[in-house]
PDB file of N, CA and C in Angstrom:
ATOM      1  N   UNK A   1       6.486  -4.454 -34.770  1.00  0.00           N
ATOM      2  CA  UNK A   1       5.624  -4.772 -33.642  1.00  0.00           C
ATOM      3  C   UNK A   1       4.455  -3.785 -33.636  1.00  0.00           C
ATOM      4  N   UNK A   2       3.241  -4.609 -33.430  1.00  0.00           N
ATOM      5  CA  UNK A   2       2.058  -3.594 -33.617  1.00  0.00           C
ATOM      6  C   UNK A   2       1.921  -2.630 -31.924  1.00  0.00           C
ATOM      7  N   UNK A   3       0.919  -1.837 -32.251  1.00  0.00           N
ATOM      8  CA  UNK A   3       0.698  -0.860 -31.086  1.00  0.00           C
ATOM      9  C   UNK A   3      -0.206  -1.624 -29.963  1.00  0.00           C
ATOM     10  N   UNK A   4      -1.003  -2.422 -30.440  1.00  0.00           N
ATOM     11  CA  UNK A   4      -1.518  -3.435 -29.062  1.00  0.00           C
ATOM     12  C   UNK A   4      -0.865  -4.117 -28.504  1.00  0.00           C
ATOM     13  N   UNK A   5       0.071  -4.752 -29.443  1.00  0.00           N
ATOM     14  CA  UNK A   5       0.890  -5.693 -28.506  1.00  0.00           C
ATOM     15  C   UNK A   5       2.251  -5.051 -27.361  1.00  0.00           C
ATOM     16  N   UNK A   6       2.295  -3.990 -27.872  1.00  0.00           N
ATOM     17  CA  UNK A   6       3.290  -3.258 -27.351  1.00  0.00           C
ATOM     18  C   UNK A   6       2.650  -2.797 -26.076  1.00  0.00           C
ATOM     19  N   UNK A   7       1.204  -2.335 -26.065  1.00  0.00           N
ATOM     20  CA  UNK A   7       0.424  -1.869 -25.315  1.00  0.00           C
ATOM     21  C   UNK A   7       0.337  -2.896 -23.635  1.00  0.00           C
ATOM     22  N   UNK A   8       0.004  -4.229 -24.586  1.00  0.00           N
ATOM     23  CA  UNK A   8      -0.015  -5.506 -23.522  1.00  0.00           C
ATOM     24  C   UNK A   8       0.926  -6.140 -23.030  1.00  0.00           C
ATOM     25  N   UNK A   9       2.349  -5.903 -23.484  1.00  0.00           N
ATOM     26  CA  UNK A   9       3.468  -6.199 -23.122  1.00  0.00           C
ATOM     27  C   UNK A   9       3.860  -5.064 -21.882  1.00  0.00           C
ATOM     28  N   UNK A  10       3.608  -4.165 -22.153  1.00  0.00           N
ATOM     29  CA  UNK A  10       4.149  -2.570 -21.038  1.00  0.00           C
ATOM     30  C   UNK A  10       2.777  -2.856 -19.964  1.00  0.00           C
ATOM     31  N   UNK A  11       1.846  -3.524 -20.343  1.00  0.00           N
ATOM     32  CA  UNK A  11       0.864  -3.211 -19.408  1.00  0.00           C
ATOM     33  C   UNK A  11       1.182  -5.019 -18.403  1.00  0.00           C
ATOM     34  N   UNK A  12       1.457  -5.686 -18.912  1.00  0.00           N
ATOM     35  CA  UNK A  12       1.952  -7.149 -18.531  1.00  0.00           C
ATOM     36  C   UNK A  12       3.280  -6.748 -17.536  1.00  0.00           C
ATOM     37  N   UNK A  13       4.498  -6.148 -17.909  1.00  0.00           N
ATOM     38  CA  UNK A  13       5.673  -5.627 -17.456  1.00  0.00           C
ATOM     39  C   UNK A  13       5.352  -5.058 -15.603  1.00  0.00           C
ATOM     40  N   UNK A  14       4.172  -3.900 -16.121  1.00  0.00           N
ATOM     41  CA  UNK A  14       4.057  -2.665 -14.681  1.00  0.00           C
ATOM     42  C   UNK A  14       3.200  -4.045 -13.797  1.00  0.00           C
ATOM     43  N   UNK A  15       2.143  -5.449 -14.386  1.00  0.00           N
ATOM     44  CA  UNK A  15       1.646  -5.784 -13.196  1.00  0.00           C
ATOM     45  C   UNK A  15       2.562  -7.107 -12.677  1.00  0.00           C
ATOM     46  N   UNK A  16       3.569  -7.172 -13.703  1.00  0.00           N
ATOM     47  CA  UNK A  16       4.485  -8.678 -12.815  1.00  0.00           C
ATOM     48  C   UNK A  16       5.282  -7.422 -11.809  1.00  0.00           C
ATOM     49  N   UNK A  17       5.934  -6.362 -12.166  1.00  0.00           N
ATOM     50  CA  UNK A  17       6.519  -5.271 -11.095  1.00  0.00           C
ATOM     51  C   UNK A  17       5.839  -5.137  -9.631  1.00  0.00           C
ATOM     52  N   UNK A  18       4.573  -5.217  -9.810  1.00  0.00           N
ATOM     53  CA  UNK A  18       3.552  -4.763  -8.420  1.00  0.00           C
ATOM     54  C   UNK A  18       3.772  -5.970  -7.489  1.00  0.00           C
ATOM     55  N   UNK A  19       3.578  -7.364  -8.969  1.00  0.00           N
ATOM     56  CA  UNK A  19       3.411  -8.283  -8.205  1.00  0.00           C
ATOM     57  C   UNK A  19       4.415  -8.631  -7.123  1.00  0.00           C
ATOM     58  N   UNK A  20       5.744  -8.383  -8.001  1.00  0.00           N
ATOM     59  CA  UNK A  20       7.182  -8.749  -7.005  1.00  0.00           C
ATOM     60  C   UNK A  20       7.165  -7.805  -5.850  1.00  0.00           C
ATOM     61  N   UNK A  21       6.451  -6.306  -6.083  1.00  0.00           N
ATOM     62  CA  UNK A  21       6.741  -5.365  -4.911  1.00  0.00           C
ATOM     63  C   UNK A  21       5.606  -6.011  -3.781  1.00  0.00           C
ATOM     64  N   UNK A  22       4.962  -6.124  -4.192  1.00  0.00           N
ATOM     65  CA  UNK A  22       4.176  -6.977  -2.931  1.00  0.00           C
ATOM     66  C   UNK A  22       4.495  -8.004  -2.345  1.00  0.00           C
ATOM     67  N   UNK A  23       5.205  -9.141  -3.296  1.00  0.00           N
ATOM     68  CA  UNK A  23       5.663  -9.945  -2.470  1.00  0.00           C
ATOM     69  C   UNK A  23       7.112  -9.706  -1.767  1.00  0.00           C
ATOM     70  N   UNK A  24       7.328  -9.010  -1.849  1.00  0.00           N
ATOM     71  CA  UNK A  24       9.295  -8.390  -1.513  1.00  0.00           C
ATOM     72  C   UNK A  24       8.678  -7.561  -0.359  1.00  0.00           C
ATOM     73  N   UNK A  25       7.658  -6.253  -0.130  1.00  0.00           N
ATOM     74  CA  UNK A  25       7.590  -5.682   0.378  1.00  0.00           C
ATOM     75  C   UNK A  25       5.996  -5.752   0.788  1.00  0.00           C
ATOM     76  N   UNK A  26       5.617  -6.539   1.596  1.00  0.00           N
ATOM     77  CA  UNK A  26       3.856  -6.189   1.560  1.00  0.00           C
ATOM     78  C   UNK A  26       3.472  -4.962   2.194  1.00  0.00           C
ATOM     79  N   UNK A  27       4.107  -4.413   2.983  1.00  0.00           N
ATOM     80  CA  UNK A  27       3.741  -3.047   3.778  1.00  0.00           C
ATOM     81  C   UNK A  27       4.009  -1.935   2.933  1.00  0.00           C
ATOM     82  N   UNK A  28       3.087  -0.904   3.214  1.00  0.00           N
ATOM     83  CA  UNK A  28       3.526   0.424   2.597  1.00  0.00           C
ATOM     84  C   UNK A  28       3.387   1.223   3.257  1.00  0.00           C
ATOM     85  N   UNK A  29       4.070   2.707   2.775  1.00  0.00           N
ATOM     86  CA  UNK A  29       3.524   3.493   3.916  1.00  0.00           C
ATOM     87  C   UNK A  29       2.366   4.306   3.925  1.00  0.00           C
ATOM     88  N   UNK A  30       1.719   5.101   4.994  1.00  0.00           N
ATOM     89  CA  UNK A  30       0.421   5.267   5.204  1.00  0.00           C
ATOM     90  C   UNK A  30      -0.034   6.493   4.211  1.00  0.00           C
ATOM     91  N   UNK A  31      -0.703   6.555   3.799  1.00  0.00           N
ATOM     92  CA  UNK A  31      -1.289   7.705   2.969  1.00  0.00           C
ATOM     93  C   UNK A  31      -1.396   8.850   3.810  1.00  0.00           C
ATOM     94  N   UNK A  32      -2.545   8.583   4.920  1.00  0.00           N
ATOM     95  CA  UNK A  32      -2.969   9.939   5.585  1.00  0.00           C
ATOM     96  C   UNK A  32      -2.083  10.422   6.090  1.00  0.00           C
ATOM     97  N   UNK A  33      -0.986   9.324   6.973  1.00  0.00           N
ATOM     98  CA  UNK A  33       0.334   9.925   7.186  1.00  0.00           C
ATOM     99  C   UNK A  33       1.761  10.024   7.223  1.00  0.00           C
ATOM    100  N   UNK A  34       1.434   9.643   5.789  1.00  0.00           N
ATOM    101  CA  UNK A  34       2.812   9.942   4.800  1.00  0.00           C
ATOM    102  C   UNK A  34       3.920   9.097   5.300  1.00  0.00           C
ATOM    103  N   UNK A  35       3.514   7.860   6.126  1.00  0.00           N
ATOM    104  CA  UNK A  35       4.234   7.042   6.928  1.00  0.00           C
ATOM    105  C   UNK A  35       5.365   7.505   8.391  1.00  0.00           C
ATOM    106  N   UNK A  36       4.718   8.712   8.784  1.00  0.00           N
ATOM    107  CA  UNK A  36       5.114   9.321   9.892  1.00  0.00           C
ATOM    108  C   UNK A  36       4.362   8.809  11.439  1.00  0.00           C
ATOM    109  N   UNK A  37       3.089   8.192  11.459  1.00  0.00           N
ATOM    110  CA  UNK A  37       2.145   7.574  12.363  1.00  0.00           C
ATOM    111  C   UNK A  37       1.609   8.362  13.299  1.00  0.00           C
ATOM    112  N   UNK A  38       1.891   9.958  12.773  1.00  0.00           N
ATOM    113  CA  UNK A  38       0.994  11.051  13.568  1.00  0.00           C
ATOM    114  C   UNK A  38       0.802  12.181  12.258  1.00  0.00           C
ATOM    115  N   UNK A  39      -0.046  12.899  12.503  1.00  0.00           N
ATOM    116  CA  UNK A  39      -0.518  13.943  12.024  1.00  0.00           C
ATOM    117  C   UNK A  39       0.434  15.238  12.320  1.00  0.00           C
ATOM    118  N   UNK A  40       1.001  16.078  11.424  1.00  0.00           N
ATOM    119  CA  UNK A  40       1.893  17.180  11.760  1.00  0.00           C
ATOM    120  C   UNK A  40       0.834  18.616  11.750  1.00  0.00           C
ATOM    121  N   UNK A  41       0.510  19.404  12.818  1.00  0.00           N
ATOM    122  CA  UNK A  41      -0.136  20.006  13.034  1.00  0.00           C
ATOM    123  C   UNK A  41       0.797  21.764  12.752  1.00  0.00           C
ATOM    124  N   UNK A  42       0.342  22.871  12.726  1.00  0.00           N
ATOM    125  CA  UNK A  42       1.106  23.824  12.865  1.00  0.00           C
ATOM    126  C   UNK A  42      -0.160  25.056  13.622  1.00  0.00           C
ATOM    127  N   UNK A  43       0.921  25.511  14.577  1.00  0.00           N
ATOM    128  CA  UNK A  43       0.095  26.789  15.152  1.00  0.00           C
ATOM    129  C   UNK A  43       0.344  28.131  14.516  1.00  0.00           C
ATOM    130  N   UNK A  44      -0.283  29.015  15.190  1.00  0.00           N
ATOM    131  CA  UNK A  44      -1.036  30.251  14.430  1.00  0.00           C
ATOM    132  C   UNK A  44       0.886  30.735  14.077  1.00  0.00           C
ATOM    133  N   UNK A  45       1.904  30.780  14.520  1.00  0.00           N
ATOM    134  CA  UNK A  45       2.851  30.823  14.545  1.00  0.00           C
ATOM    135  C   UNK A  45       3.858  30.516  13.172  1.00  0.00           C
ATOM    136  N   UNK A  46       3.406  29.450  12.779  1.00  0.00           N
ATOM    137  CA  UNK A  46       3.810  28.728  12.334  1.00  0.00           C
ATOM    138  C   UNK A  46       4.781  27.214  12.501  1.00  0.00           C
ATOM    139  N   UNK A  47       4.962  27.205  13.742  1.00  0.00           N
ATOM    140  CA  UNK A  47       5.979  26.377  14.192  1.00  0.00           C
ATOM    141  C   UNK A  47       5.151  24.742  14.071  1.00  0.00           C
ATOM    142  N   UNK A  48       5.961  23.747  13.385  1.00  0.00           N
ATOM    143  CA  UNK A  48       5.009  22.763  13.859  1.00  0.00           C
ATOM    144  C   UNK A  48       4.997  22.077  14.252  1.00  0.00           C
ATOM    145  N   UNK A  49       3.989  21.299  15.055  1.00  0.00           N
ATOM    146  CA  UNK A  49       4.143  20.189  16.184  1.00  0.00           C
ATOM    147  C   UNK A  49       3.557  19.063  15.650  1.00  0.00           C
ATOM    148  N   UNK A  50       3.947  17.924  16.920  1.00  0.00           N
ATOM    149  CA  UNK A  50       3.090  16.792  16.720  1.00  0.00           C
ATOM    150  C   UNK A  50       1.489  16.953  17.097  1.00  0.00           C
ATOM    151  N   UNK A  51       0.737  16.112  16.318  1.00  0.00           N
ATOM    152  CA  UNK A  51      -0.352  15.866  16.039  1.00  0.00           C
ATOM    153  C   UNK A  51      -0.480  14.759  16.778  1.00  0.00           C
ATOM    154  N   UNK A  52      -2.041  14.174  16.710  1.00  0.00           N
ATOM    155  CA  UNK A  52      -2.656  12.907  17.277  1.00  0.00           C
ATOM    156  C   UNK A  52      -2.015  11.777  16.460  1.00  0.00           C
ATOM    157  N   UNK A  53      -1.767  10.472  17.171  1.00  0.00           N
ATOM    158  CA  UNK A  53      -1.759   9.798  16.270  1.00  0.00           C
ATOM    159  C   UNK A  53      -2.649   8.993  15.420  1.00  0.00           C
ATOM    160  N   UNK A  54      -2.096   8.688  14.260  1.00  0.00           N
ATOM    161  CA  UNK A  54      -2.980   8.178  13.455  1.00  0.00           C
ATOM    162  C   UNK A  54      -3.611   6.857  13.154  1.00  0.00           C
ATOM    163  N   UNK A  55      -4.978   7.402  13.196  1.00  0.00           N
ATOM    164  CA  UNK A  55      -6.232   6.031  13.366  1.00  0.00           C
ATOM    165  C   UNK A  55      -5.929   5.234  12.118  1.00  0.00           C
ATOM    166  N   UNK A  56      -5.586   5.030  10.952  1.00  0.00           N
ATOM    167  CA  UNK A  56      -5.531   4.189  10.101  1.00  0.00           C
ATOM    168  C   UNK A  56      -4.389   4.126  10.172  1.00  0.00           C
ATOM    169  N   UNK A  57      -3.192   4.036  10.371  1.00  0.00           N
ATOM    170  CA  UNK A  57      -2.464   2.736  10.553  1.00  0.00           C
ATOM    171  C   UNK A  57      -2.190   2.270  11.973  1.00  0.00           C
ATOM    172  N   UNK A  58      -2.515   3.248  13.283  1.00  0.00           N
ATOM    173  CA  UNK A  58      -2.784   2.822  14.772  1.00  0.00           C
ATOM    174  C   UNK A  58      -1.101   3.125  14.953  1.00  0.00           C
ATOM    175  N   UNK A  59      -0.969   4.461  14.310  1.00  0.00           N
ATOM    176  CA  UNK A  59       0.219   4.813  14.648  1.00  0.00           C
ATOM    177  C   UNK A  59       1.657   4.112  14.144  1.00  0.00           C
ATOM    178  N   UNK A  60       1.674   3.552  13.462  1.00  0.00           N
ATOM    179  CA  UNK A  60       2.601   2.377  12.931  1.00  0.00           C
ATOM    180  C   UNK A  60       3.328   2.986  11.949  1.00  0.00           C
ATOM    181  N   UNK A  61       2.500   4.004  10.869  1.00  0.00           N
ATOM    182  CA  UNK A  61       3.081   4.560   9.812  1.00  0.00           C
ATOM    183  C   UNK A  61       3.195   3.434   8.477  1.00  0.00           C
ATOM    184  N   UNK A  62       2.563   2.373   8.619  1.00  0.00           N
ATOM    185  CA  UNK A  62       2.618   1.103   8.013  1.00  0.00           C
ATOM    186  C   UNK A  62       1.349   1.015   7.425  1.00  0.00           C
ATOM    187  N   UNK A  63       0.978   0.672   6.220  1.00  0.00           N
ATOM    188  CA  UNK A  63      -0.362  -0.008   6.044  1.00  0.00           C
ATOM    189  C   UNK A  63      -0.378  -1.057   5.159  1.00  0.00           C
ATOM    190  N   UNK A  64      -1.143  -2.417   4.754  1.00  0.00           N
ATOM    191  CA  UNK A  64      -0.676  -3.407   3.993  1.00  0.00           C
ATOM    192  C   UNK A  64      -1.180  -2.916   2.247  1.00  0.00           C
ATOM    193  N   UNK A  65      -0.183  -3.254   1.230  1.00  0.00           N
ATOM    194  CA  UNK A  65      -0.644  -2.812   0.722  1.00  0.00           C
ATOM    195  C   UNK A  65      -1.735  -3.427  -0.374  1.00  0.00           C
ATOM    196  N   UNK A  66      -2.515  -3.051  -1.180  1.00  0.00           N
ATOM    197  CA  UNK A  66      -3.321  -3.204  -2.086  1.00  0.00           C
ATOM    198  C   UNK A  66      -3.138  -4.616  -2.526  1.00  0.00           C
ATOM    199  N   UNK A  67      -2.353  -4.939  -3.001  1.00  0.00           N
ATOM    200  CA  UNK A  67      -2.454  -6.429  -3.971  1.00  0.00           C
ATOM    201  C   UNK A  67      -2.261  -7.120  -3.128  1.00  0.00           C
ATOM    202  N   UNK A  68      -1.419  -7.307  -2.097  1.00  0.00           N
ATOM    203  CA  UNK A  68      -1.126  -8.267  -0.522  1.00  0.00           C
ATOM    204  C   UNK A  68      -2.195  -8.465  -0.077  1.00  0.00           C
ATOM    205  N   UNK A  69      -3.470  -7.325   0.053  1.00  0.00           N
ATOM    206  CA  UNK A  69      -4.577  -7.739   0.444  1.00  0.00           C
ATOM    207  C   UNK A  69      -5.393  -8.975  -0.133  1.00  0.00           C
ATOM    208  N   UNK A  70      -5.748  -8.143  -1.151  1.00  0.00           N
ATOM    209  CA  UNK A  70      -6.046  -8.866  -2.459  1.00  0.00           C
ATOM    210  C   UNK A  70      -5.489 -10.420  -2.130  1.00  0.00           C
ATOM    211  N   UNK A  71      -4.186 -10.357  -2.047  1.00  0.00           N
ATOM    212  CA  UNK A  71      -3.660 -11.826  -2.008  1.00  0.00           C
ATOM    213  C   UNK A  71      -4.224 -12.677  -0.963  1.00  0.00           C
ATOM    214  N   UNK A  72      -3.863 -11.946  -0.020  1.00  0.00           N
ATOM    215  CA  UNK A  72      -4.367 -12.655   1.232  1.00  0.00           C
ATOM    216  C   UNK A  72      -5.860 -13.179   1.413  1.00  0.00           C
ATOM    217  N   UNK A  73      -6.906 -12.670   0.782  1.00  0.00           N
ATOM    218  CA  UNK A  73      -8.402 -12.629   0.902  1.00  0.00           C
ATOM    219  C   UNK A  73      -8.224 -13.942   0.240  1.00  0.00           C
ATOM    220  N   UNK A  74      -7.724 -14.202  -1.238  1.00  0.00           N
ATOM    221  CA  UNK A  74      -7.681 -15.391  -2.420  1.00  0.00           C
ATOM    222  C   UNK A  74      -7.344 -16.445  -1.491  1.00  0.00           C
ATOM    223  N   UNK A  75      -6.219 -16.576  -0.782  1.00  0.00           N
ATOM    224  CA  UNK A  75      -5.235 -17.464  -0.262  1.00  0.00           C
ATOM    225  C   UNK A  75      -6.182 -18.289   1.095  1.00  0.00           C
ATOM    226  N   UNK A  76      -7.288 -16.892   2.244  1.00  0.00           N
ATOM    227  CA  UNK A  76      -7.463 -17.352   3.022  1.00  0.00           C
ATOM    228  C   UNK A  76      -8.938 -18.115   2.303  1.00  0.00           C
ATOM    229  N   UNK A  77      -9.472 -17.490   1.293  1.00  0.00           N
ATOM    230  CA  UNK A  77     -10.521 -18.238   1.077  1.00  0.00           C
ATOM    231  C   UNK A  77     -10.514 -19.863  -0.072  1.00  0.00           C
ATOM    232  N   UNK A  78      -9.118 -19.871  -0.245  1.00  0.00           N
ATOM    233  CA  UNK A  78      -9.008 -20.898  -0.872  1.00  0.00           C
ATOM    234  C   UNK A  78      -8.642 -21.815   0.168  1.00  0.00           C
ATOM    235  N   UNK A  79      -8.219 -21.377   1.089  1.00  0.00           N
ATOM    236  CA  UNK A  79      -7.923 -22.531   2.269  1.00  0.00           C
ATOM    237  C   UNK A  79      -8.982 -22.917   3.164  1.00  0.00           C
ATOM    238  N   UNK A  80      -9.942 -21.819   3.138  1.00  0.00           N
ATOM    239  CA  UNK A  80     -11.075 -22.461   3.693  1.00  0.00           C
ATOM    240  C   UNK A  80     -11.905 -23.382   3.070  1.00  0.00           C
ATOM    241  N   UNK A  81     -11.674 -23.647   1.085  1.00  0.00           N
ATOM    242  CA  UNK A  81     -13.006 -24.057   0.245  1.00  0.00           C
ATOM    243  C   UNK A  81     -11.949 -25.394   0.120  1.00  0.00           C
ATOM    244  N   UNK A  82     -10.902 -25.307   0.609  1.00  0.00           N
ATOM    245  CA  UNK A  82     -10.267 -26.982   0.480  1.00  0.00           C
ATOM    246  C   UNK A  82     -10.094 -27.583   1.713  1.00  0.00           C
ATOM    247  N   UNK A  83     -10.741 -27.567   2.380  1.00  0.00           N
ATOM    248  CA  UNK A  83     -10.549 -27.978   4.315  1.00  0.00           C
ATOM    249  C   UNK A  83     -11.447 -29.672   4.332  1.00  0.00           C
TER     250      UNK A  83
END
């Protein structure tokens, strides 16, 4: 087996994987906050507290992820161009 095809097979493999994790799981958790839905703050002390909650996911700790989007944009604009 040559090295491209091996290349396009492993690279074929990781995007049917994403694909199923998106459709199995469309939510992920939040980047900025680590899927906690507040900010962890610490005082001069060190002890640490809660923070504000967080504006990108509106506190949820949830955000949709990347290819779900993606999906959803395809899906709503194909339903609008066949109406």
């Amino acid at each position: 087996m040559s090295l491209p095809l091996l290349a396009i097979a492993c690279l074929m493999l990781v995007t049917f994987g994403y694909v199923v994790k998106c459709w199995l799981s469309p939510f992920g958790d939040c980047r900025k906050c680590a899927g906690m839905g507040h900010a962890l703050k610490t005082d001069r002390k060190g002890h640490v507290k809660r923070g504000r909650d967080c504006r990108r996911c509106d506190a949820t700790g949830k955000r949709i992820r990347v290819g779900r989007w993606i999906y959803n944009r395809a899906a709503r604009t194909y339903r609008a161009g066949t109406r």
